[in-house]
Protein backbone atom coordinates (compact mmCIF):
# COMPACT_ATOMS: atom_id res chain seq x y z
CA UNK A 1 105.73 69.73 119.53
CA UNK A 2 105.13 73.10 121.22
CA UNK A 3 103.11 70.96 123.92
CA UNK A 4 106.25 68.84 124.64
CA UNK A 5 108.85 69.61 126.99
CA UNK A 6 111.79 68.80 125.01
CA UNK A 7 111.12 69.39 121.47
CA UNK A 8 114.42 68.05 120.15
CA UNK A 9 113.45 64.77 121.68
CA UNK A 10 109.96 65.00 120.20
CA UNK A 11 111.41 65.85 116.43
CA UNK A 12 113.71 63.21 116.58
CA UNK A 13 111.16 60.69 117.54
CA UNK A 14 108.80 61.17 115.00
CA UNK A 15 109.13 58.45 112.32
CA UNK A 16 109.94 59.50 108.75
CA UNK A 17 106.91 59.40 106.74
CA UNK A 18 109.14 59.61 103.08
CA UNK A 19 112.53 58.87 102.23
CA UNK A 20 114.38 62.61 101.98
CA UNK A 21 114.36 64.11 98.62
CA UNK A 22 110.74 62.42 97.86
CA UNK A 23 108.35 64.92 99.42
CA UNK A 24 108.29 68.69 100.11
CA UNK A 25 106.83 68.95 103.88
CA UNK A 26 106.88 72.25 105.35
CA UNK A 27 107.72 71.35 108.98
CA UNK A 28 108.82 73.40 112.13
CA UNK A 29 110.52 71.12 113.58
CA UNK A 30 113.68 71.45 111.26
CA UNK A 31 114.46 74.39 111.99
CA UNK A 32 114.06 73.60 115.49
CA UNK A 33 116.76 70.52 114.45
CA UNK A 34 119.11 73.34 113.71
CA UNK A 35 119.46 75.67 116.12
CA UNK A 36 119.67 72.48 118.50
CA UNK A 37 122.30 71.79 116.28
CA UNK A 38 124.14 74.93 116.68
CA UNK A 39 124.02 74.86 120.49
CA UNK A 40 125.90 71.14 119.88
CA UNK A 41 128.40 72.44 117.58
CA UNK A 42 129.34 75.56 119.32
CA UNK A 43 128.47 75.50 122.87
CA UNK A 44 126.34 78.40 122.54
CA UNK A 45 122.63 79.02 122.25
CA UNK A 46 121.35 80.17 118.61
CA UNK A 47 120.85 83.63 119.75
CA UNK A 48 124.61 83.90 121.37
CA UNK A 49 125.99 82.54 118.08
CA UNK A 50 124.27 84.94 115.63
CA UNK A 51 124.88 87.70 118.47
CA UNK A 52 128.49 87.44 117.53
CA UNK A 53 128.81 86.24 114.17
CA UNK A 54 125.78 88.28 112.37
CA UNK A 55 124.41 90.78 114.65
CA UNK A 56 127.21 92.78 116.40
CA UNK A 57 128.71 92.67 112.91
CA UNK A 58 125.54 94.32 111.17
CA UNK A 59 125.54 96.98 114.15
CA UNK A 60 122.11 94.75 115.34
CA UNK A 61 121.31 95.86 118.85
CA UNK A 62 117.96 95.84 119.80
CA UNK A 63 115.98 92.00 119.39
CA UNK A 64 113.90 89.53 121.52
CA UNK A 65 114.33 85.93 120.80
CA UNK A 66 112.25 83.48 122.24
CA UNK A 67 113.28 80.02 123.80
CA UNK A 68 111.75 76.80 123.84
CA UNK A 69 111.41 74.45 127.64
CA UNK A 70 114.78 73.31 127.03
CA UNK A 71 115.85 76.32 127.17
CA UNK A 72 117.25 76.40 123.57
CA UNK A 73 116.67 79.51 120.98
CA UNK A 74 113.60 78.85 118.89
CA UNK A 75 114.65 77.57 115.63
CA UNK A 76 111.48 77.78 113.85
CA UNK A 77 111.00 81.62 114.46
CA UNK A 78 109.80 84.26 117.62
CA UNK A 79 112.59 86.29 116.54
CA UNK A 80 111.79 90.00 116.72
CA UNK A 81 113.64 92.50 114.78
CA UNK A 82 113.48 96.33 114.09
CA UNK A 83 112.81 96.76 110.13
CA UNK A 84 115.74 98.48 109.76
CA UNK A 85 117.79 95.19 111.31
CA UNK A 86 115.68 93.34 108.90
CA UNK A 87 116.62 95.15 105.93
CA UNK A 88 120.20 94.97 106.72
CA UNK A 89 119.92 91.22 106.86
CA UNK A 90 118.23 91.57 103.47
CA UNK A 91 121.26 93.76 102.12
CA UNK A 92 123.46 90.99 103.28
CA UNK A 93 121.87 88.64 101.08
CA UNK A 94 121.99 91.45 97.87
CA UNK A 95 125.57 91.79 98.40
CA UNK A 96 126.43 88.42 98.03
CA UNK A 97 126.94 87.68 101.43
CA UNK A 98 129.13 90.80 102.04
CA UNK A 99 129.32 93.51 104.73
CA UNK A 100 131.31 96.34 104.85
CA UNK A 101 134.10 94.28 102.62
CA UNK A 102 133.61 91.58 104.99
CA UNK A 103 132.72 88.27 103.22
CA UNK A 104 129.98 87.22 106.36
CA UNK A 105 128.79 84.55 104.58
CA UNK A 106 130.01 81.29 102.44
CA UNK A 107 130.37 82.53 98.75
CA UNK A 108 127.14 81.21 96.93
CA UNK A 109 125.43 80.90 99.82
CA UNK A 110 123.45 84.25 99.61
CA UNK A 111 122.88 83.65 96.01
CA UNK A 112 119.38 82.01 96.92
CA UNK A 113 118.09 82.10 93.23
CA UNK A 114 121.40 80.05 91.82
CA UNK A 115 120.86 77.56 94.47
CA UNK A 116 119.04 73.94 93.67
CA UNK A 117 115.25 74.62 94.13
CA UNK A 118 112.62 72.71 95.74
CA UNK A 119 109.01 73.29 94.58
CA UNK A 120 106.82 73.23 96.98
CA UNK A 121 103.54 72.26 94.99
CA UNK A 122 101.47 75.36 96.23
CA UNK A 123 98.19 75.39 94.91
CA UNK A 124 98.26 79.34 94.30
CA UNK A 125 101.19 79.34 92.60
CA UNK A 126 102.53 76.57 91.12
CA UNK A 127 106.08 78.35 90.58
CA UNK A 128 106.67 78.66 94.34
CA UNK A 129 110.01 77.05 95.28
CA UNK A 130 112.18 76.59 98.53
CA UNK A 131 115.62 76.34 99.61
CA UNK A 132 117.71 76.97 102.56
CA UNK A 133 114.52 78.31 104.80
CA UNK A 134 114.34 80.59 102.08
CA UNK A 135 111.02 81.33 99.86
CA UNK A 136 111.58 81.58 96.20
CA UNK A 137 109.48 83.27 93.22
CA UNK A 138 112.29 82.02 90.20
CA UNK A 139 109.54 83.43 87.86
CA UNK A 140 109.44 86.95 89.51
CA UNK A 141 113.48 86.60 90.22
CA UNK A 142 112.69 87.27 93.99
CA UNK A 143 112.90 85.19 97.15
CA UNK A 144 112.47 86.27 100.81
CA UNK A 145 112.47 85.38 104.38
CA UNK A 146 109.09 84.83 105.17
CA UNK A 147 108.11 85.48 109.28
CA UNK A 148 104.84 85.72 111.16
CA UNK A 149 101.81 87.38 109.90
CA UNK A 150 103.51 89.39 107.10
CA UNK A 151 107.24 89.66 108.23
CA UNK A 152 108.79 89.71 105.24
CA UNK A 153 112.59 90.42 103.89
CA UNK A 154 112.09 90.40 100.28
CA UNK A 155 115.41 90.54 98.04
CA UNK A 156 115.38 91.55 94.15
CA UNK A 157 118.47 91.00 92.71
CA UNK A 158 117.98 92.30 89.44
CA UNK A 159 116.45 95.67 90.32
CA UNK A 160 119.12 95.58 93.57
CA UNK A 161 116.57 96.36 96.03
CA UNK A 162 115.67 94.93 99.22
CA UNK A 163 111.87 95.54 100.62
CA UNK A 164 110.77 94.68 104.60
CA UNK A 165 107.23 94.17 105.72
CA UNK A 166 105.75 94.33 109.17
CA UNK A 167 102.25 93.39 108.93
CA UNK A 168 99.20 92.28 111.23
CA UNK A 169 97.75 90.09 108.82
CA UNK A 170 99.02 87.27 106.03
CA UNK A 171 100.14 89.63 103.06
CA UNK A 172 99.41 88.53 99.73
CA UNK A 173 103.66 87.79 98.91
CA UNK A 174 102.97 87.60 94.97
CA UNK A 175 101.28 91.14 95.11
CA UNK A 176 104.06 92.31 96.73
CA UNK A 177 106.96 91.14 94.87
CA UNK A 178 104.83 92.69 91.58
CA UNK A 179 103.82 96.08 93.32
CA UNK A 180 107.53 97.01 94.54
CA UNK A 181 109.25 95.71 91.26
CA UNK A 182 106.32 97.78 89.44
CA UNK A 183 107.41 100.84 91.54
CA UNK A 184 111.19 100.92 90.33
CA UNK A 185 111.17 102.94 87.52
CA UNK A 186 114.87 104.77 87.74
CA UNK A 187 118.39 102.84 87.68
CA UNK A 188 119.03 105.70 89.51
CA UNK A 189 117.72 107.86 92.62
CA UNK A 190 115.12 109.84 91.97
CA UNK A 191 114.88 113.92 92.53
CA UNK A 192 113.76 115.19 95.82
CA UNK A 193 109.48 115.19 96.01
CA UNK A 194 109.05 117.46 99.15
CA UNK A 195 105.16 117.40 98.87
CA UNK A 196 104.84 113.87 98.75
CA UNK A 197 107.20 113.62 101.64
CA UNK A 198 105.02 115.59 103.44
CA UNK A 199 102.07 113.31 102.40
CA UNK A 200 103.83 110.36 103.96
CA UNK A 201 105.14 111.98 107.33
CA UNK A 202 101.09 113.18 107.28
CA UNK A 203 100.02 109.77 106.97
CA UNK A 204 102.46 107.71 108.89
CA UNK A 205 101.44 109.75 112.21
CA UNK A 206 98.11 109.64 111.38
CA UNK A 207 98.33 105.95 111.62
CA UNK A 208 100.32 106.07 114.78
CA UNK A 209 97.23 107.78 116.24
CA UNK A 210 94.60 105.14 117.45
CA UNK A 211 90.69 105.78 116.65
CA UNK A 212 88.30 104.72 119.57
CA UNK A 213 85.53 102.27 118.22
CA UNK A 214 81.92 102.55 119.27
CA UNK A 215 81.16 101.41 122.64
CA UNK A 216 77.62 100.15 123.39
CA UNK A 217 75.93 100.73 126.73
CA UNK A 218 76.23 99.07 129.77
CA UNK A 219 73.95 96.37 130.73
CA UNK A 220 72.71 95.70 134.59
CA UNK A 221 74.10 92.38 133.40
CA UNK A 222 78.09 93.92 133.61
CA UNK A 223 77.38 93.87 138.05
CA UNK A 224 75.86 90.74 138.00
CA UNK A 225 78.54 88.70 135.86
CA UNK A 226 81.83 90.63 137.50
CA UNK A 227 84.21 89.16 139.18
CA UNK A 228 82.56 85.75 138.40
CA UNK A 229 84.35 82.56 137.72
CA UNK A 230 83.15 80.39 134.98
CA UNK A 231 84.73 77.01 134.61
CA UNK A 232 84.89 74.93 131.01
CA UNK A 233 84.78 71.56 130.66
CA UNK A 234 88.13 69.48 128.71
CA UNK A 235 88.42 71.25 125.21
CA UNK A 236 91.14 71.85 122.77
CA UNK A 237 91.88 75.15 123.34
CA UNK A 238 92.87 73.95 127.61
CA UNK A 239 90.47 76.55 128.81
CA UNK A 240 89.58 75.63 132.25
CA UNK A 241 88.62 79.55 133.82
CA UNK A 242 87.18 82.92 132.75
CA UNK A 243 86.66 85.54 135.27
CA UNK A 244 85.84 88.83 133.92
CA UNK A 245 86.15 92.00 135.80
CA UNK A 246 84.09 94.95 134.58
CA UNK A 247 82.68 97.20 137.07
CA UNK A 248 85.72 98.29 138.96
CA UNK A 249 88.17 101.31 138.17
CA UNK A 250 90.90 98.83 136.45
CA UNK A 251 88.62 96.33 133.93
CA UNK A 252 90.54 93.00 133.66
CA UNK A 253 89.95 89.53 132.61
CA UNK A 254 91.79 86.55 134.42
CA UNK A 255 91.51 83.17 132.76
CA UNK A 256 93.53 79.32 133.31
CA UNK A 257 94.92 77.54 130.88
CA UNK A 258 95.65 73.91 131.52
CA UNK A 259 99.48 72.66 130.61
CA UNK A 260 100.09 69.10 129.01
CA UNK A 261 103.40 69.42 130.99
CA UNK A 262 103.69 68.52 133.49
CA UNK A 263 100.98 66.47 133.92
CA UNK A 264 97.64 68.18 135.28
CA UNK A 265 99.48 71.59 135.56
CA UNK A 266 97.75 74.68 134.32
CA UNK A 267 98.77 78.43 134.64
CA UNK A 268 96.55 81.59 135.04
CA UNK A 269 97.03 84.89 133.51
CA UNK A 270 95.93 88.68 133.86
CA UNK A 271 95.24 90.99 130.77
CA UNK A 272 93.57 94.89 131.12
CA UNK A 273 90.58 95.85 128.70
CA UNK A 274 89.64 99.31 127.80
CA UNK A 275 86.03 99.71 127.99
CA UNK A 276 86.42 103.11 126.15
CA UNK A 277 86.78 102.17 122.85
CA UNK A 278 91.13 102.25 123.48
CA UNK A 279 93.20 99.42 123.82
CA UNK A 280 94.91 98.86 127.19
CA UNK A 281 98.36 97.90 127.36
CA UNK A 282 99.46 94.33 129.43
CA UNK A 283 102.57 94.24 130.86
CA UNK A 284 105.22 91.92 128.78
CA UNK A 285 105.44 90.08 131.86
CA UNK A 286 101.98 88.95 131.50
CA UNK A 287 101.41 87.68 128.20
CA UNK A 288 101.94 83.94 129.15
CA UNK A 289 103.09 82.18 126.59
CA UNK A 290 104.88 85.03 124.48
CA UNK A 291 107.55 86.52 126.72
CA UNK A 292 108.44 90.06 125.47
CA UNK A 293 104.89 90.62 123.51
CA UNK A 294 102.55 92.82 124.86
CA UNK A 295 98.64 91.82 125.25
CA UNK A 296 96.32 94.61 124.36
CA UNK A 297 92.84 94.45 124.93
CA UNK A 298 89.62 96.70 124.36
CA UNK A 299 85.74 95.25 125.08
CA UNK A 300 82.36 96.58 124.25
CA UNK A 301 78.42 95.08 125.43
CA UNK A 302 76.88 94.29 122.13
CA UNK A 303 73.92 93.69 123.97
CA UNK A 304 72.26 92.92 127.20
CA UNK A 305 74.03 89.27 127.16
CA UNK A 306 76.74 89.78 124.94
CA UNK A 307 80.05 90.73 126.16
CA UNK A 308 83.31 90.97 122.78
CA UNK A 309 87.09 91.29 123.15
CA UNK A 310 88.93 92.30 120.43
CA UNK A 311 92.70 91.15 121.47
CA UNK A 312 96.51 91.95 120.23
CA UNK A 313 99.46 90.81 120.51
CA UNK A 314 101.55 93.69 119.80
CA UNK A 315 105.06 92.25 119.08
CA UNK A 316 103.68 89.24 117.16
CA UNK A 317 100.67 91.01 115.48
CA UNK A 318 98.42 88.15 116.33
CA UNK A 319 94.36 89.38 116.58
CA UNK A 320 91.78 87.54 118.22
CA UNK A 321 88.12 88.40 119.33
CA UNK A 322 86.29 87.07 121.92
CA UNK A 323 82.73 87.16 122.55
CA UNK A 324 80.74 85.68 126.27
CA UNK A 325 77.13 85.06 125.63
CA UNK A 326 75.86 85.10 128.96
CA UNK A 327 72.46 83.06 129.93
CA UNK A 328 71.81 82.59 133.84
CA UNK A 329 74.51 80.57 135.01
CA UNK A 330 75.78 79.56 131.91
CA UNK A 331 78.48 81.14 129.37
CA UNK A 332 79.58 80.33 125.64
CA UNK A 333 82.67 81.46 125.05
CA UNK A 334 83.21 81.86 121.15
CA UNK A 335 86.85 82.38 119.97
CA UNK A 336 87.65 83.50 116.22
CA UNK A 337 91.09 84.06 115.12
CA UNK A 338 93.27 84.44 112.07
CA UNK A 339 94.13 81.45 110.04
CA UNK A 340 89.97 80.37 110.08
CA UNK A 341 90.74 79.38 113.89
CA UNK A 342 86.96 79.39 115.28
CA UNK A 343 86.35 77.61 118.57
CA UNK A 344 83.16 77.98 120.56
CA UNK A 345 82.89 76.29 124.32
CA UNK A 346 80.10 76.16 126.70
CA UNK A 347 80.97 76.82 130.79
CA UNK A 348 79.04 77.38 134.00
CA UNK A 349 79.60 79.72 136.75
CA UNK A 350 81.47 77.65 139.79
CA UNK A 351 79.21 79.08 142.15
CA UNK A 352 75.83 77.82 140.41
CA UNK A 353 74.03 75.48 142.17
């Protein structure tokens, strides 16, 4: 689907593979169904439609929401929220739908755990249920809205409590829902703990602070291999360039990516890399195929041939590493990613013989 130029066209095409009601398939495309249903319904993108009937309401302001070729909001996700927006979406859903003595939503609708569930057969927890886009614990009396990476709205009824999570990495949701509903001791506010506020402003600008990582020497190699173009061979992840550039004042790497459309198309991009042990900071503009997320970059020689990238997508929380083994000419490029992605492609340099 995301290679397609029209995904609405592409979801609709796709036979069904069970009647509905027969099979729980977690699929992207129907969300993707719905916000192209919205734009038929109302005239007006996903995005303008929750602009006016969710977000100015909630006092929202500040979001990036990604579009898909037809130009349609992204139904399956790519929307970015502050936390605090997040949580107030969350407090929606506690309040039955209500805002300010506004009734926002259908009665029952935000009433997730009343609704008909769907299980969805999860092999860590068999209890794990579905229903509306919405992820349900019925055991723990929780459900949430589940995003990239550790997004997470999580809504406790009982305990009347919402809880958002901005992560990097998948967060164990079961943990979760037990550590925060563990943590609520008091049906009422607690006293004032000045020391272990202090504690937490301490800590939360101590992570805001980033720590350099060890940077190994610099091989004669780095001259040699800079500003070289390697090429790749057809491979899965559309590679078709690499061209590192590592000796100058302003370290970059440049690389191709072939497009499926159109049709023998591809697209290049630029990203900076700290070879300090610091991240550098891409330009929004330049992160390719996330508009609005920022690539940030940072490479070390972990030896004479051996050249790693540790990548991230700040705005998505996406981390990759890259690592060129260099040998004459000749250049494996080995990719490892979250979600056990682990890709490893051999190139030459275009200028070998």
């Amino acid at each position: 689907m995301y290679q397609s130029d029209n995904w609405t066209e592409f979801i609709l095409d796709r036979p069904m593979s069970h009647a509905p009601g027969e099979v729980f398939n977690y699929a992207n495309g129907n969300p993707d169904l719905v916000s192209a249903i919205i734009t038929r319904l109302t005239g007006k993108l996903a995005e303008d439609y929750a602009r006016e009937k969710l977000f100015e309401p909630l006092g929202i302001t500040d979001w990036h929401w990604q579009r898909e070729p037809e130009g349609l909001s992204i139904g399956d996700g790519m929307l970015a929220l502050l936390p605090r927006d997040m949580a107030k979406i969350g407090y929606l859903y506690l309040r039955h739908g209500q805002w300010v003595g506004q009734q926002m939503l259908p009665p029952g609708w935000a009433d997730v755990l009343n609704h008909k569930l769907v299980n969805m057969h999860a092999s860590k927890d068999p209890n794990l249920s579905y229903s509306n886009f919405m992820w349900v614990f019925p055991d723990k009396h929780a459900f949430m809205a589940n995003g990239l990476h550790g997004q997470l709205i999580t809504v406790f009824p009982d305990l009347d409590v919402v809880a958002v999570t901005t992560a990097r990495e998948h967060v164990q949701r079961g943990a979760l829902i037990d550590g925060v509903a563990a943590a609520a001791k008091s049906d009422s506010a607690l006293p004032p703990n000045p020391e272990a506020a202090e504690r937490l402003a301490l800590a939360i600008k101590d992570a805001a602070v980033e720590k350099p990582t060890a940077v190994g020497p610099t091989p004669e190699l780095a001259s040699a291999i800079s500003g070289k173009t390697y090429k790749f061979p057809e491979n899965d992840l559309g590679l078709k360039s690499v061209t590192l550039f590592l000796t100058g004042p302003n370290p970059h790497l440049e690389y191709e990516l072939a497009l499926k459309y159109p049709p023998n198309s591809s697209v290049a991009y630029v990203a900076p890399i700290g070879l300090d042990g610091f991240f550098r900071l891409g330009s929004p503009t330049l992160s390719g195929i996330n508009p609005g997320h920022i690539p940030a970059l940072k490479g070390t020689w972990l030896n004479g041939q051996t050249f790693e990238v540790d990548s991230e997508d700040l705005g998505q929380g996406r981390k990759t590493r890259y690592r060129f083994s260099f040998d004459g000419a000749k250049l494996n490029f080995h990719l490892t990613a979250e979600e056990s992605m682990d890709i490893s492609i051999d190139g030459e340099r275009s200028d070998s013989p």
